[in-house]
C-alpha atoms as a PDB file:
ATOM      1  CA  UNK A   1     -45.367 -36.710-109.337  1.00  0.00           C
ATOM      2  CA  UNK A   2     -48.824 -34.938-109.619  1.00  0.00           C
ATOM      3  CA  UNK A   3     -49.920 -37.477-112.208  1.00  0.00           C
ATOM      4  CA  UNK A   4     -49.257 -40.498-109.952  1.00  0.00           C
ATOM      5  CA  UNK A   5     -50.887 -38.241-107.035  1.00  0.00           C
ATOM      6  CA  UNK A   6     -53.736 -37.340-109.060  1.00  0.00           C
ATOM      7  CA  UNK A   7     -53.911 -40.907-110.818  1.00  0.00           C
ATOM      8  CA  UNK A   8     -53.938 -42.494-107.139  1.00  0.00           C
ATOM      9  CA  UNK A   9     -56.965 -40.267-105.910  1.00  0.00           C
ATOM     10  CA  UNK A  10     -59.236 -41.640-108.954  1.00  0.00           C
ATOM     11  CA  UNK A  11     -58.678 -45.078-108.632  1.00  0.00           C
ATOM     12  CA  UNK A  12     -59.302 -45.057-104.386  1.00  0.00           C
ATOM     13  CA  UNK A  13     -62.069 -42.616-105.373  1.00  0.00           C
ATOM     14  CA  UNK A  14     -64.065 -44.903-107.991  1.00  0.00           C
ATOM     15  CA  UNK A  15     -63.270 -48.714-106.475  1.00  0.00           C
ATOM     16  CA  UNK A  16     -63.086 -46.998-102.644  1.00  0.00           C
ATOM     17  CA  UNK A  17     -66.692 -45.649-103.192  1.00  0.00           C
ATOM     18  CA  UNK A  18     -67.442 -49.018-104.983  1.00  0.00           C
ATOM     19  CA  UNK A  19     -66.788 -51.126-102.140  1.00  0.00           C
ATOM     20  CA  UNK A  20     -68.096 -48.939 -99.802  1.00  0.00           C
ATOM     21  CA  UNK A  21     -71.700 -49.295-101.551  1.00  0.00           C
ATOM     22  CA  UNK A  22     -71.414 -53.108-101.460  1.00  0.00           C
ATOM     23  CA  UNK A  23     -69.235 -54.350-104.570  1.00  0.00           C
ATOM     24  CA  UNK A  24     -67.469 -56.920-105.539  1.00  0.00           C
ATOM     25  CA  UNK A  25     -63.722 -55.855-107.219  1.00  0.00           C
ATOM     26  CA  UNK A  26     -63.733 -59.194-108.773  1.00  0.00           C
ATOM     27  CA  UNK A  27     -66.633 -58.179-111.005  1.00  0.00           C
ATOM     28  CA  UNK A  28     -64.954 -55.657-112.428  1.00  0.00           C
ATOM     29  CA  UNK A  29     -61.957 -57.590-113.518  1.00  0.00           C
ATOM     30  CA  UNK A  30     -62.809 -58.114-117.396  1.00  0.00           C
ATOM     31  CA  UNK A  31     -59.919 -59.096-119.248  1.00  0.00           C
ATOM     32  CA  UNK A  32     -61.791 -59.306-122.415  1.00  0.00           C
ATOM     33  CA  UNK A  33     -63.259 -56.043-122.038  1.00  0.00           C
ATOM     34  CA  UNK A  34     -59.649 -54.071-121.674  1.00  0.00           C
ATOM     35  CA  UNK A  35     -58.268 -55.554-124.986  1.00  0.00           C
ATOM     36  CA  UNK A  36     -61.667 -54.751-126.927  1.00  0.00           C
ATOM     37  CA  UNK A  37     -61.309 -51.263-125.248  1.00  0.00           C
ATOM     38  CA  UNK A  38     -57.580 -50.365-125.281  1.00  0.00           C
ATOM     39  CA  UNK A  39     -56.744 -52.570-128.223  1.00  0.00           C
ATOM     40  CA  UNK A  40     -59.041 -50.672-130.284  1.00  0.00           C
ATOM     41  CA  UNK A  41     -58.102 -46.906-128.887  1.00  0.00           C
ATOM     42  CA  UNK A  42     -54.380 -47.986-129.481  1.00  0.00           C
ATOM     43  CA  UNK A  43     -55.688 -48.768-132.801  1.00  0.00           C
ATOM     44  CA  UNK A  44     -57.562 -45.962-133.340  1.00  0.00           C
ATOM     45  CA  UNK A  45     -54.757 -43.874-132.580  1.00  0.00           C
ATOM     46  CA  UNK A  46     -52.079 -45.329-134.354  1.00  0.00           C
ATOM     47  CA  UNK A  47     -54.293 -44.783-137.291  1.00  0.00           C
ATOM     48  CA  UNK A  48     -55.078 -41.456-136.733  1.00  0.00           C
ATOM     49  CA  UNK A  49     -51.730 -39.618-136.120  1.00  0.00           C
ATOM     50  CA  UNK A  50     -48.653 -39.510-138.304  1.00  0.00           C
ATOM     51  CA  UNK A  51     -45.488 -41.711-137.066  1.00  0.00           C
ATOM     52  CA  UNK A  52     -43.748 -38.451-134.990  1.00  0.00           C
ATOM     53  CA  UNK A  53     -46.936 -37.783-133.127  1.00  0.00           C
ATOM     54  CA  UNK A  54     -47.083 -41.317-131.873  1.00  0.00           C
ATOM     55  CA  UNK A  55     -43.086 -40.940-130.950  1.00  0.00           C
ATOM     56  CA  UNK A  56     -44.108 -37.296-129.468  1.00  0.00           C
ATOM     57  CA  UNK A  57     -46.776 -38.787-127.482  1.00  0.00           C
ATOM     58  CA  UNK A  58     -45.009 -41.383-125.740  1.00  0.00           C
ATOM     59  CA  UNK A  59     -42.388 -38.582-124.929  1.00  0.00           C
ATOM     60  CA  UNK A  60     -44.816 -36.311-123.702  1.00  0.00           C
ATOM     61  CA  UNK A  61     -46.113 -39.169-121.198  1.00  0.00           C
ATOM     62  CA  UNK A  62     -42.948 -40.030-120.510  1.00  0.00           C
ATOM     63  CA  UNK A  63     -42.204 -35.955-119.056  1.00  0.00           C
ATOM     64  CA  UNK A  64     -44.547 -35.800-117.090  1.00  0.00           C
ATOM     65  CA  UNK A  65     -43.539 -38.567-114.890  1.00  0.00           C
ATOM     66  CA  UNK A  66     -40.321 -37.322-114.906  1.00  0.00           C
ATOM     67  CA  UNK A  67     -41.193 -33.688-114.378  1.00  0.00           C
ATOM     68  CA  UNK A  68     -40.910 -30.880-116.605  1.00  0.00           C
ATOM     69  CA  UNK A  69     -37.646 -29.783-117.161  1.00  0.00           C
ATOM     70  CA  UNK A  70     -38.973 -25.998-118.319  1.00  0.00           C
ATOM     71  CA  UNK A  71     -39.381 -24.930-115.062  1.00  0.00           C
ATOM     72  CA  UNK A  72     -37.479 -21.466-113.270  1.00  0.00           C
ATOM     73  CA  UNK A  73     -34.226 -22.921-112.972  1.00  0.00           C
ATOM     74  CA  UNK A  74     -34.609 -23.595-116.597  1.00  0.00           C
ATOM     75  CA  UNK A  75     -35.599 -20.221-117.490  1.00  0.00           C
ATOM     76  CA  UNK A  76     -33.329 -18.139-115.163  1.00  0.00           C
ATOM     77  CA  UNK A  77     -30.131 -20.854-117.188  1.00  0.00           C
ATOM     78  CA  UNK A  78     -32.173 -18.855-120.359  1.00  0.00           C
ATOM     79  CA  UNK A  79     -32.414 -15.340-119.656  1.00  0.00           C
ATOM     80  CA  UNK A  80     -28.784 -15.789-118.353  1.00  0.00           C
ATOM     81  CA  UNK A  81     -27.528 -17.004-121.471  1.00  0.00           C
ATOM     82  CA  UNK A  82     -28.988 -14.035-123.217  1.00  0.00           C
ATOM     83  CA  UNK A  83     -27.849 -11.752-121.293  1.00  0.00           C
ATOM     84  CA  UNK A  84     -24.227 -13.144-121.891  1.00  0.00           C
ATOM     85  CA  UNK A  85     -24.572 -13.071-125.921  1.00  0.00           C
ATOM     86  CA  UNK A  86     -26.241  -9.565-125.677  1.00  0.00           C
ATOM     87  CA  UNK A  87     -23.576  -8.535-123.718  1.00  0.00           C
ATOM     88  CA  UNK A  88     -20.550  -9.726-125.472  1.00  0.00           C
ATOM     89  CA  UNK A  89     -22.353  -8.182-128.482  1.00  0.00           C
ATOM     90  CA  UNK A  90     -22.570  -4.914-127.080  1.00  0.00           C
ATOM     91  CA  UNK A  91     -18.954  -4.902-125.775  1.00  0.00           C
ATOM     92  CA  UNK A  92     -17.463  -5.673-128.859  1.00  0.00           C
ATOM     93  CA  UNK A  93     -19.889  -5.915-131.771  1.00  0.00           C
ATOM     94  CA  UNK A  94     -22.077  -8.352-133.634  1.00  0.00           C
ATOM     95  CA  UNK A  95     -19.382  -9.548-135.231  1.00  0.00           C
ATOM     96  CA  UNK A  96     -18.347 -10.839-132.005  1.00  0.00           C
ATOM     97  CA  UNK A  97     -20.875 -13.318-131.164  1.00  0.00           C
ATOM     98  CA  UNK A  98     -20.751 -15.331-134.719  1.00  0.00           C
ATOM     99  CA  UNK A  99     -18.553 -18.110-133.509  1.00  0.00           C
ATOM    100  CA  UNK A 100     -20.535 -18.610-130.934  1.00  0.00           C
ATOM    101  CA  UNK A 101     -24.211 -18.802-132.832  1.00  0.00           C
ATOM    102  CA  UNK A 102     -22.577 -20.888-135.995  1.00  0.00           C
ATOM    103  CA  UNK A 103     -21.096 -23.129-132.855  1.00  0.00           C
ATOM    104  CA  UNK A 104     -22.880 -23.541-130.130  1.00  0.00           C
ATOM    105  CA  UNK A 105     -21.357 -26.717-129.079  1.00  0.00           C
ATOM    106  CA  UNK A 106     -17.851 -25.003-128.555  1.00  0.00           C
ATOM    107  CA  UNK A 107     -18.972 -21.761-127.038  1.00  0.00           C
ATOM    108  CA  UNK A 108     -17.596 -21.322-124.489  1.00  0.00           C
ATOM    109  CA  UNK A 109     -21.047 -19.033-123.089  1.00  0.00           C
ATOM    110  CA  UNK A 110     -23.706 -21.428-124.623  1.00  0.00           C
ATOM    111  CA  UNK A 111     -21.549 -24.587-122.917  1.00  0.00           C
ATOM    112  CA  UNK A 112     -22.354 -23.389-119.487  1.00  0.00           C
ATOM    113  CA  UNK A 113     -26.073 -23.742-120.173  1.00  0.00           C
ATOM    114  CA  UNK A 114     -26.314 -27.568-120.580  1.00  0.00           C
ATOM    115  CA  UNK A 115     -30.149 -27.630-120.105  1.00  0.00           C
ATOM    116  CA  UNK A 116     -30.405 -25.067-122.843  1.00  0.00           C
ATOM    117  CA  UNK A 117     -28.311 -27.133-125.580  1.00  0.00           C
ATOM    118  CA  UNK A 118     -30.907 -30.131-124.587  1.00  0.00           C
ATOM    119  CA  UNK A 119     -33.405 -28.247-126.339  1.00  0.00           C
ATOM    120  CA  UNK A 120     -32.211 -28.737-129.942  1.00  0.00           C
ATOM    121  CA  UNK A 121     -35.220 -26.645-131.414  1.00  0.00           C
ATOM    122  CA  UNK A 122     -35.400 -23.834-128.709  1.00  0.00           C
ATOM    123  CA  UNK A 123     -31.133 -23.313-129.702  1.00  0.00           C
ATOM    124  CA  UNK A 124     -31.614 -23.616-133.233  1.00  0.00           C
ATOM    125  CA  UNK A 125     -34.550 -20.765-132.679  1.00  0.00           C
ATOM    126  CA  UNK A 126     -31.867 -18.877-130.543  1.00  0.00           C
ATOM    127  CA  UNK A 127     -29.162 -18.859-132.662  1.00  0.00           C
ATOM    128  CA  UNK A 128     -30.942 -18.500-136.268  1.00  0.00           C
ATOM    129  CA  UNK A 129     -31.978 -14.863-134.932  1.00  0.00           C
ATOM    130  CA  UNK A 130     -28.981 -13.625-133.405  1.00  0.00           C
ATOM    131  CA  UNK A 131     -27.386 -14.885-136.725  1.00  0.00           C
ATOM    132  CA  UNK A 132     -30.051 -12.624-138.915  1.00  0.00           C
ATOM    133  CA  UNK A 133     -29.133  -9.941-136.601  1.00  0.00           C
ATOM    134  CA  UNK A 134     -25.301  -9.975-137.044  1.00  0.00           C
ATOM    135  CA  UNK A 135     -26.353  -9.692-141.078  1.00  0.00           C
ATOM    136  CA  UNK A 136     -27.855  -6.406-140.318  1.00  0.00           C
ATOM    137  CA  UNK A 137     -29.855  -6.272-142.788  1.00  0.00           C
ATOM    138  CA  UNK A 138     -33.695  -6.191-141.025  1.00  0.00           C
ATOM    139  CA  UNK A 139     -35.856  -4.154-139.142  1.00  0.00           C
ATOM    140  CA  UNK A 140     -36.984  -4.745-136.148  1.00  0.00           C
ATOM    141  CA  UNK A 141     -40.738  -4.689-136.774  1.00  0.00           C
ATOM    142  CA  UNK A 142     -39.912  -7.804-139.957  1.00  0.00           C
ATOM    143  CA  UNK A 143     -37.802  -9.752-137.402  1.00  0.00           C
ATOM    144  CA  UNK A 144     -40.441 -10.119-134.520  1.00  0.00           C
ATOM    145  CA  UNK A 145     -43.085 -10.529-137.276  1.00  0.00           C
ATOM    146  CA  UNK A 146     -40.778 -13.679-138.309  1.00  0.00           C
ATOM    147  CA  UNK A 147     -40.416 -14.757-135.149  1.00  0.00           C
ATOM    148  CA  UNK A 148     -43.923 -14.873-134.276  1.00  0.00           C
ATOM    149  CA  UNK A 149     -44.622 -17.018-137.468  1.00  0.00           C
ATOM    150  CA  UNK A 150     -41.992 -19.108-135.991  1.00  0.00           C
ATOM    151  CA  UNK A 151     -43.624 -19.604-133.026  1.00  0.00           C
ATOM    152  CA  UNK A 152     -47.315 -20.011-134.141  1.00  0.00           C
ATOM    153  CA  UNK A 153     -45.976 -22.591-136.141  1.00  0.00           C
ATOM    154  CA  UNK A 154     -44.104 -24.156-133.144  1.00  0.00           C
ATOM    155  CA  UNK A 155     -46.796 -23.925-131.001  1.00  0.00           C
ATOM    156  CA  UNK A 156     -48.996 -25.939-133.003  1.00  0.00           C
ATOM    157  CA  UNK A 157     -46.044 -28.810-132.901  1.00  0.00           C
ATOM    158  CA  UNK A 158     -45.806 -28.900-128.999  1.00  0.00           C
ATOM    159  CA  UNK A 159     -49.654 -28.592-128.992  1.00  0.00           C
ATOM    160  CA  UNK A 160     -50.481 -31.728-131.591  1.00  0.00           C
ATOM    161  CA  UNK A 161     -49.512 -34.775-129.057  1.00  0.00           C
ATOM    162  CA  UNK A 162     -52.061 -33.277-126.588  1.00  0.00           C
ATOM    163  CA  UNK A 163     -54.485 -33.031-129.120  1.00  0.00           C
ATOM    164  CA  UNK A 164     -54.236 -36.700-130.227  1.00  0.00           C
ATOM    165  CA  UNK A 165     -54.567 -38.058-126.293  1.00  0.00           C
ATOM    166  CA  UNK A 166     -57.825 -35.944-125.972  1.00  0.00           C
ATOM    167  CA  UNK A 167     -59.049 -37.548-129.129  1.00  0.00           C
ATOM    168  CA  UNK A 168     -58.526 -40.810-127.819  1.00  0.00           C
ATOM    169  CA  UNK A 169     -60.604 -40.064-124.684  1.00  0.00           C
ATOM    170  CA  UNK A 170     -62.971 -38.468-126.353  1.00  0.00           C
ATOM    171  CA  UNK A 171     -63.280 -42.113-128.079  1.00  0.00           C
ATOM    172  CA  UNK A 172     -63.317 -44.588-125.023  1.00  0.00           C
ATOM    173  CA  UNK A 173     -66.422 -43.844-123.526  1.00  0.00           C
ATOM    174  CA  UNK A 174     -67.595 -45.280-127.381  1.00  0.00           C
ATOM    175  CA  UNK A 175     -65.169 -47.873-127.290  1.00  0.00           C
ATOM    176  CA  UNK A 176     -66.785 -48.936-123.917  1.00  0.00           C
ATOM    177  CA  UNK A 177     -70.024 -49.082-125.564  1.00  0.00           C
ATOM    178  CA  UNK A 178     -69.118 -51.353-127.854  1.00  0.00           C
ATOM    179  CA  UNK A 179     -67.681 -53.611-125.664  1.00  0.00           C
ATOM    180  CA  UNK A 180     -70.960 -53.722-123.626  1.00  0.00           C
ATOM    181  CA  UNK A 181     -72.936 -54.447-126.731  1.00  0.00           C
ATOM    182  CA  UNK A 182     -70.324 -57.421-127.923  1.00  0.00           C
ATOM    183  CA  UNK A 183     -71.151 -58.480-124.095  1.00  0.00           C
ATOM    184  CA  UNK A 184     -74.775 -58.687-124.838  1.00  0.00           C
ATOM    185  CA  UNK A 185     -74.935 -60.626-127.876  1.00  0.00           C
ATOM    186  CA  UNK A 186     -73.081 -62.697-125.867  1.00  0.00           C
ATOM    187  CA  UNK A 187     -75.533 -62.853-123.330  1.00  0.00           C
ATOM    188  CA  UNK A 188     -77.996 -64.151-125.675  1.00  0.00           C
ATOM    189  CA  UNK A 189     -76.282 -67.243-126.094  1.00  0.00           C
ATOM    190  CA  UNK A 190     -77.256 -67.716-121.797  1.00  0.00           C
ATOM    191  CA  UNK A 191     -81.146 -67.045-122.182  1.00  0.00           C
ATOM    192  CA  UNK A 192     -81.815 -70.690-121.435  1.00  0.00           C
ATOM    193  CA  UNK A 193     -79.187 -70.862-118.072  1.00  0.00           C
ATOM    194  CA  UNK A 194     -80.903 -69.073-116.059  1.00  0.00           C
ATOM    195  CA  UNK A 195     -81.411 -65.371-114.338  1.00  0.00           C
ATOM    196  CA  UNK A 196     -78.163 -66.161-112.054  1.00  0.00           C
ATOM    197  CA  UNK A 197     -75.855 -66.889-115.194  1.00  0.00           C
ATOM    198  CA  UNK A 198     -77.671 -64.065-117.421  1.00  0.00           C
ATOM    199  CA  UNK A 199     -77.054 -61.581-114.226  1.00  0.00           C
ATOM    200  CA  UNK A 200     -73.263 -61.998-114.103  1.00  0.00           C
ATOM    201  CA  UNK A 201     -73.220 -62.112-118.134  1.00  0.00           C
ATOM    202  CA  UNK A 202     -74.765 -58.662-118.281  1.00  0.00           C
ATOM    203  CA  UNK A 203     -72.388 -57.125-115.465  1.00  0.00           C
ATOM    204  CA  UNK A 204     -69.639 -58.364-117.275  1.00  0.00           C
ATOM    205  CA  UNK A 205     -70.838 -56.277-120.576  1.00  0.00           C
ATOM    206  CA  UNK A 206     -72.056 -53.282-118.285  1.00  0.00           C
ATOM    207  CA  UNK A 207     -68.287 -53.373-117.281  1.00  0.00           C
ATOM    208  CA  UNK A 208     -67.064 -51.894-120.454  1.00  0.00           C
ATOM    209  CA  UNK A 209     -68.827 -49.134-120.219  1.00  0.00           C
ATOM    210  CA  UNK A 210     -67.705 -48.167-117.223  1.00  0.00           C
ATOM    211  CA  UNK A 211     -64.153 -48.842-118.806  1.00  0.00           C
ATOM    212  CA  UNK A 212     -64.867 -47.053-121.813  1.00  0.00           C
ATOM    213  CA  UNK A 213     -66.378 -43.792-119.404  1.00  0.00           C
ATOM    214  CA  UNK A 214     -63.608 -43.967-116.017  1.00  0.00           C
ATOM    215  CA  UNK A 215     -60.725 -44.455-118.257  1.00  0.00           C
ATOM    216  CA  UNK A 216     -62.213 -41.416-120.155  1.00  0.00           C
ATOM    217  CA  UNK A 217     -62.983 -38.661-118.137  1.00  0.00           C
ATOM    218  CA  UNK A 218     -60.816 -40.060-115.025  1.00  0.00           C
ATOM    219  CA  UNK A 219     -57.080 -40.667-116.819  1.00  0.00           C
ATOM    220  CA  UNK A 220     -56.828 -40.174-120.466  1.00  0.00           C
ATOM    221  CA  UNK A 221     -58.621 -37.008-121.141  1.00  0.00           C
ATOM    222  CA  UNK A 222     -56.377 -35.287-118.064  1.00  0.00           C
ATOM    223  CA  UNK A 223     -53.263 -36.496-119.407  1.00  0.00           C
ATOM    224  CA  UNK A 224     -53.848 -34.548-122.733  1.00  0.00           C
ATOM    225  CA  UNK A 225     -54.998 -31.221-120.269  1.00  0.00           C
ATOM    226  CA  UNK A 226     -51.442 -31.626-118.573  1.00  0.00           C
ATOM    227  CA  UNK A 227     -49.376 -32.715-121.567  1.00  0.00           C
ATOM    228  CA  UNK A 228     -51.182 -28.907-123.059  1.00  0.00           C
ATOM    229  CA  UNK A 229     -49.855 -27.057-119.548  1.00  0.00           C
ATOM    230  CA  UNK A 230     -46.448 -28.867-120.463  1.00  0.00           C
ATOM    231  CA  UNK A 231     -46.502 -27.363-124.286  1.00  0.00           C
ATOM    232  CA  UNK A 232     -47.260 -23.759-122.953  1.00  0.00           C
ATOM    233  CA  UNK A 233     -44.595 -23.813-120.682  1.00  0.00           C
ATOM    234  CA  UNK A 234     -42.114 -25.012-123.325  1.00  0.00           C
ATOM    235  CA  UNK A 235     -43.838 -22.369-125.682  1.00  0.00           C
ATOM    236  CA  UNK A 236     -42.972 -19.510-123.221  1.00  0.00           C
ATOM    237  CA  UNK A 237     -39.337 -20.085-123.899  1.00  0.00           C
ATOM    238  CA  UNK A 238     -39.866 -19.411-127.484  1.00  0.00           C
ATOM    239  CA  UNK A 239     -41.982 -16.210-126.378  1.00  0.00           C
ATOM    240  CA  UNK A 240     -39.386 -15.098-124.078  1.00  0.00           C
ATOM    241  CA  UNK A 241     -36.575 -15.250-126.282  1.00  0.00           C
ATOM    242  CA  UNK A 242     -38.298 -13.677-128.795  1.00  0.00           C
ATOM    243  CA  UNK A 243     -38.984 -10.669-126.241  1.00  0.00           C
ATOM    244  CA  UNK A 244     -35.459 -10.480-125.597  1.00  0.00           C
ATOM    245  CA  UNK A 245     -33.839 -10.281-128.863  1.00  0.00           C
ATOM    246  CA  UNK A 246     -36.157  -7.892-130.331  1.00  0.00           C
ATOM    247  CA  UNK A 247     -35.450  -5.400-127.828  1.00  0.00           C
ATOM    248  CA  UNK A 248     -31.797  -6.033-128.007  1.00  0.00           C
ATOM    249  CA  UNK A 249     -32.194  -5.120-132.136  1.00  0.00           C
ATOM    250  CA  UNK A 250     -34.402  -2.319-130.719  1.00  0.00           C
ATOM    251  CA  UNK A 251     -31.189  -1.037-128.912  1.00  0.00           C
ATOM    252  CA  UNK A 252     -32.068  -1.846-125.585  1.00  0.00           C
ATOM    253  CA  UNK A 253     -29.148  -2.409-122.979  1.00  0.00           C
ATOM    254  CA  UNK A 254     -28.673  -6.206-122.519  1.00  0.00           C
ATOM    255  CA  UNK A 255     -30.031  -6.003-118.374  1.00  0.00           C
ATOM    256  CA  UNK A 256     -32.916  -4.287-119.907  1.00  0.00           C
ATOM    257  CA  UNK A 257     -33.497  -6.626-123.095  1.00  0.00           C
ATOM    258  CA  UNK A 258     -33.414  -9.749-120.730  1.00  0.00           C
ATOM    259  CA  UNK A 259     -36.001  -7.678-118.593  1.00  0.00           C
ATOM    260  CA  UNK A 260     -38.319  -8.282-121.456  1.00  0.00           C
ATOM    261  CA  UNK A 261     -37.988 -11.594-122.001  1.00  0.00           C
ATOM    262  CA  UNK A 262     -38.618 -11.980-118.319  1.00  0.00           C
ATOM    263  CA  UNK A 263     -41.589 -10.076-118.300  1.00  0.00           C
ATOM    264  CA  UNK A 264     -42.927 -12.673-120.962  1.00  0.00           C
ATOM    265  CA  UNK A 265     -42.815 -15.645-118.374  1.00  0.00           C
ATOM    266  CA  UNK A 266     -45.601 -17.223-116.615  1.00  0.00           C
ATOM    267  CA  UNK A 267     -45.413 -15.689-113.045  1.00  0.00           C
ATOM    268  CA  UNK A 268     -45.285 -18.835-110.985  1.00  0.00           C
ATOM    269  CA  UNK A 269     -42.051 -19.488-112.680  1.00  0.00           C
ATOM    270  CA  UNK A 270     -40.813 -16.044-112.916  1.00  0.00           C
ATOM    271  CA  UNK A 271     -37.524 -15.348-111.651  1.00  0.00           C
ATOM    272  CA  UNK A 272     -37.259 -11.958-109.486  1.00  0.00           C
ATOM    273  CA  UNK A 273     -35.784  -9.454-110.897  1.00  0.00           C
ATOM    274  CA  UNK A 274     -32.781  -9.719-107.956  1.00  0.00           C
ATOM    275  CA  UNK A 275     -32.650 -13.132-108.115  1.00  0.00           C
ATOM    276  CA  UNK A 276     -32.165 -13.357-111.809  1.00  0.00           C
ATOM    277  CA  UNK A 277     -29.475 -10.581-111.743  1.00  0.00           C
ATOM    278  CA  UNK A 278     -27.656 -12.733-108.729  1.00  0.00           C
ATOM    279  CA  UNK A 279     -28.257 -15.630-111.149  1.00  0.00           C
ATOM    280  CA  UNK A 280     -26.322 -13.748-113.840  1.00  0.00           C
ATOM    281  CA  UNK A 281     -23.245 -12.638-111.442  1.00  0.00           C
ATOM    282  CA  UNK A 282     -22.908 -16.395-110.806  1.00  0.00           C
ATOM    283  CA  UNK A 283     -22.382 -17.718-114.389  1.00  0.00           C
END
């Protein structure tokens, strides 16, 4: 919703301020100019990035129309799903739990957590590190030094689609420049029609610059800044679990193991501490 907010202010912005001043929209309406610009950054990028990047990208776009579905209901469904694993494991051993890690689909705890079991990598992260701690055979200090590796590896994943998008606006403002100098060569060609014919031939080429520089700074470049806020709020998942299980191996209770992991969200989507423990009473 922000992004066709944000996307809306821009464009009234730019062509409101235009026409204000005296423009004509018309001028600006250079088919030619769009496919040398956008053919060439779709290009570009195809070129640039590996096959799942591309896939990634389009996904990541495709989010943040739709909304991001990491948000606190998302993490409260998270911390309460912990606490239900650490909990059965305290009750009645590690042992306990190993049906439900080497199963998740037929658990009857990780079941109730739909949004969770969406998240194929977040559950496989999950459930790999309760499994290593039913084997019992790793300090605590070696597991959250895994688990960070995990993560910093992770994090460079959710981070590379972002990256890519900011390389291709980093590029249009060139691309724009090119088209404005394929517009003057073909100005050249006018030289003998007249200043009137020369004039609109030159606006036309001047046109892909501003292309190349609007679509820039104005759209592309801020779609990588908000696809990065999306990867750091998927990120703080991983960072929360991690939080949680290592003070559960640390012997911490389960209420105060999840407290950890909640501790280790961003605060505008921080659950309260009362509100996540009503949270957990429901489920």
């Amino acid at each position: 919703m922000l992004l066709i907010l944000g996307s809306v202010i821009v464009i009234a912005s730019v062509l409101g301020g235009y026409t204000l001043h005296g423009g004509n929209l018309m001028v600006l309406w250079q088919p030619t100019e769009l496919l040398i610009i956008f053919g060439a950054a779709i290009g570009s990028f195809i070129i640039a990035n590996p096959g799942h990047t591309v896939r990634e990208v389009f996904a990541g776009m495709l989010r943040l129309l739709t909304g991001s579905p990491f948000n606190k209901a998302y993490y409260m469904d998270l911390l309460s799903l912990m606490y239900e694993i650490f909990d059965k494991s305290r009750k009645q051993g590690v042992m306990a739990i190993e049906e439900d890690i080497d199963n998740p689909e037929s658990s009857e705890i990780f079941t109730r957590y739909p949004a969770v079991m969406k998240s194929q990598e977040l559950l496989a992260f999950i459930t790999d590190y309760l499994r290593i701690i039913s084997a019992g055979n790793m300090a605590t200090h070696e597991l959250e030094g895994m688990m960070e590796n995990e993560i910093d590896s992770r994090q460079q994943e959710l981070e590379e689609p972002a990256h890519a998008v900011n390389k291709v606006a980093d590029a249009l403002p060139g691309l724009g420049i090119v088209a404005a100098v394929l517009g003057i060569v073909i100005t050249m060609n006018f030289l003998s029609e007249g200043p009137e014919r020369i004039g609109l031939s030159v606006a036309a080429a001047l046109v892909g610059t501003f292309i190349g520089i609007w679509s820039g700074y104005g759209f592309v470049g801020p779609v990588s800044a908000a696809m990065e806020h999306a990867a750091r709020y998927e990120l703080k998942a991983y960072e929360c679990v991690r939080s949680a299980v290592v003070a559960m191996a640390s012997g911490q209770a389960p209420q105060m193991a999840v407290e950890f992991g909640r501790k280790a969200l961003p605060t505008d989507k921080r659950p309260g501490f009362q509100e996540l423990n009503d949270h957990v009473r429901a489920k």
